[in-house]
C-alpha atoms as a PDB file:
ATOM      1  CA  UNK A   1      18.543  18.975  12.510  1.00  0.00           C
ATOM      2  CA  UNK A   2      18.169  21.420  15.417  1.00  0.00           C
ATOM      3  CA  UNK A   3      19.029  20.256  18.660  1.00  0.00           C
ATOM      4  CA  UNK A   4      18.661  22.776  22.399  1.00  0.00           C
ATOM      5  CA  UNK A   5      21.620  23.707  23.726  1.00  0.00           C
ATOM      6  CA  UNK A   6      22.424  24.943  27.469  1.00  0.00           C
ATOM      7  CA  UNK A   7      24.816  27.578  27.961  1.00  0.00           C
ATOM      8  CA  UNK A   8      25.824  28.819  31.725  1.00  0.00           C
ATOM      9  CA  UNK A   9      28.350  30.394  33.219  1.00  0.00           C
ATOM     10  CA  UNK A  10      30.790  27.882  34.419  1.00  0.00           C
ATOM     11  CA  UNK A  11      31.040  27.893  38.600  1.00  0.00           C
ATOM     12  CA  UNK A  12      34.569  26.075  38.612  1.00  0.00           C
ATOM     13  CA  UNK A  13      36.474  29.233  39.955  1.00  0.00           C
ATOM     14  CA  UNK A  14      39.340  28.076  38.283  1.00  0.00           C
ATOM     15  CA  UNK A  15      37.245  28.775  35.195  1.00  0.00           C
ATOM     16  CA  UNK A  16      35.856  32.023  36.393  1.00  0.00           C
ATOM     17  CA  UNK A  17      34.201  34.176  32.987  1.00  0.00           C
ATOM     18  CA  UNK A  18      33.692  30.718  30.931  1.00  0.00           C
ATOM     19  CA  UNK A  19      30.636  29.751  29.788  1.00  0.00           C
ATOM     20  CA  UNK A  20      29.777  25.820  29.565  1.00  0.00           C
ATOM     21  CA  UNK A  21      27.935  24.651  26.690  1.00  0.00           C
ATOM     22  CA  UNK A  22      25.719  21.462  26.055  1.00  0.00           C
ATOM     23  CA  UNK A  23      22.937  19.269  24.092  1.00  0.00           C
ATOM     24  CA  UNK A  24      21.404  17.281  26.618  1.00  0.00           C
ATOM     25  CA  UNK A  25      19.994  14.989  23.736  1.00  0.00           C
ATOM     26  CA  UNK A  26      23.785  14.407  23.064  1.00  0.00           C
ATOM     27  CA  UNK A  27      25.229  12.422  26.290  1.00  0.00           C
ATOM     28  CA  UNK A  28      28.719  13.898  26.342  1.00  0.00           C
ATOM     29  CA  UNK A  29      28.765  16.333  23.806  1.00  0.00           C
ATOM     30  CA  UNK A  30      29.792  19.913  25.969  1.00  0.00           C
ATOM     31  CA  UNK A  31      32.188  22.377  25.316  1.00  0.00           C
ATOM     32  CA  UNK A  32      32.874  26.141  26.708  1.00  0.00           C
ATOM     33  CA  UNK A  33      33.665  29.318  25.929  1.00  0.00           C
ATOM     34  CA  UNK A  34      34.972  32.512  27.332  1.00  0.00           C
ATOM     35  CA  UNK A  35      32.440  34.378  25.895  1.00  0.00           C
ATOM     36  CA  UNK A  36      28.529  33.131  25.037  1.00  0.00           C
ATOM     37  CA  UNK A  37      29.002  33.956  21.210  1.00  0.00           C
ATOM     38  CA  UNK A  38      32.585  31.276  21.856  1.00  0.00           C
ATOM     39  CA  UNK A  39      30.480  28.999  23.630  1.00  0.00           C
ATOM     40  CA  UNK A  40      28.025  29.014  20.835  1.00  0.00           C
ATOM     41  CA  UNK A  41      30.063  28.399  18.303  1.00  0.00           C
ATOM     42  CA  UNK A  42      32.171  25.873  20.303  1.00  0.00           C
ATOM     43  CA  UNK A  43      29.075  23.355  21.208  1.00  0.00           C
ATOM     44  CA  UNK A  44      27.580  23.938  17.046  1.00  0.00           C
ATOM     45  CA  UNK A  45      30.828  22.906  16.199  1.00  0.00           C
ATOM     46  CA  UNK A  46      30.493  19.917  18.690  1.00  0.00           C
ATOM     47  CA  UNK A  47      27.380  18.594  17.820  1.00  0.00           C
ATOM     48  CA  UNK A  48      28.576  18.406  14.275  1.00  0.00           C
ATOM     49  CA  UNK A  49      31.256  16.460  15.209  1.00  0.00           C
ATOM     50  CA  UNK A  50      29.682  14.117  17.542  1.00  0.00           C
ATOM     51  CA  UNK A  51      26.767  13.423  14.750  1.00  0.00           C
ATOM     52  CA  UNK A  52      29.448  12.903  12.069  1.00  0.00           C
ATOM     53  CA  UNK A  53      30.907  10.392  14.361  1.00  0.00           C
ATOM     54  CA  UNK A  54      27.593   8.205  15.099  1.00  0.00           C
ATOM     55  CA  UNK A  55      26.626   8.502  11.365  1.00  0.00           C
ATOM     56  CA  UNK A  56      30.445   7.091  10.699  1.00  0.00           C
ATOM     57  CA  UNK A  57      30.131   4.574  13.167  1.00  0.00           C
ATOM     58  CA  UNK A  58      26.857   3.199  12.108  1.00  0.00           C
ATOM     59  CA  UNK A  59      24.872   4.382  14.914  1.00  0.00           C
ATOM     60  CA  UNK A  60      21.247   6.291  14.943  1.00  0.00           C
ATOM     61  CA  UNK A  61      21.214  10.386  15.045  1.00  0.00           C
ATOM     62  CA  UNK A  62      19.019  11.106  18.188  1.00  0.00           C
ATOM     63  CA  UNK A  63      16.227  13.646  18.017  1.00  0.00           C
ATOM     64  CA  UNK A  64      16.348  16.565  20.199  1.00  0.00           C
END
């Protein structure tokens, strides 16, 4: 499945230089990065994760 993703630069100045990353078909599933490429590969490895979990628990995979 392909899902979009959002990536932008994070405006917490606490978290100055990170990029947030989400799937807004996913409620919840976000992640960050200090880099794009980091943010990337964070939320991919998110959205495995959180589909893993629904197919685990049961639940239907949403479409994008």
């Amino acid at each position: 499945m392909k899902y979009t993703i959002v990536i932008e630069p994070e405006t917490n100045p606490d978290f100055q230089g990170f990029f947030t990353a989400y799937c807004p078909a996913l409620p919840g599933c976000a992640t960050y990065g200090k880099s794009i490429e980091e943010a990337q590969k964070n939320i991919r490895e998110a959205i495995w994760l959180y589909l893993e979990n629904l197919q685990a628990n049961g639940r239907p995979i949403p479409e994008d």
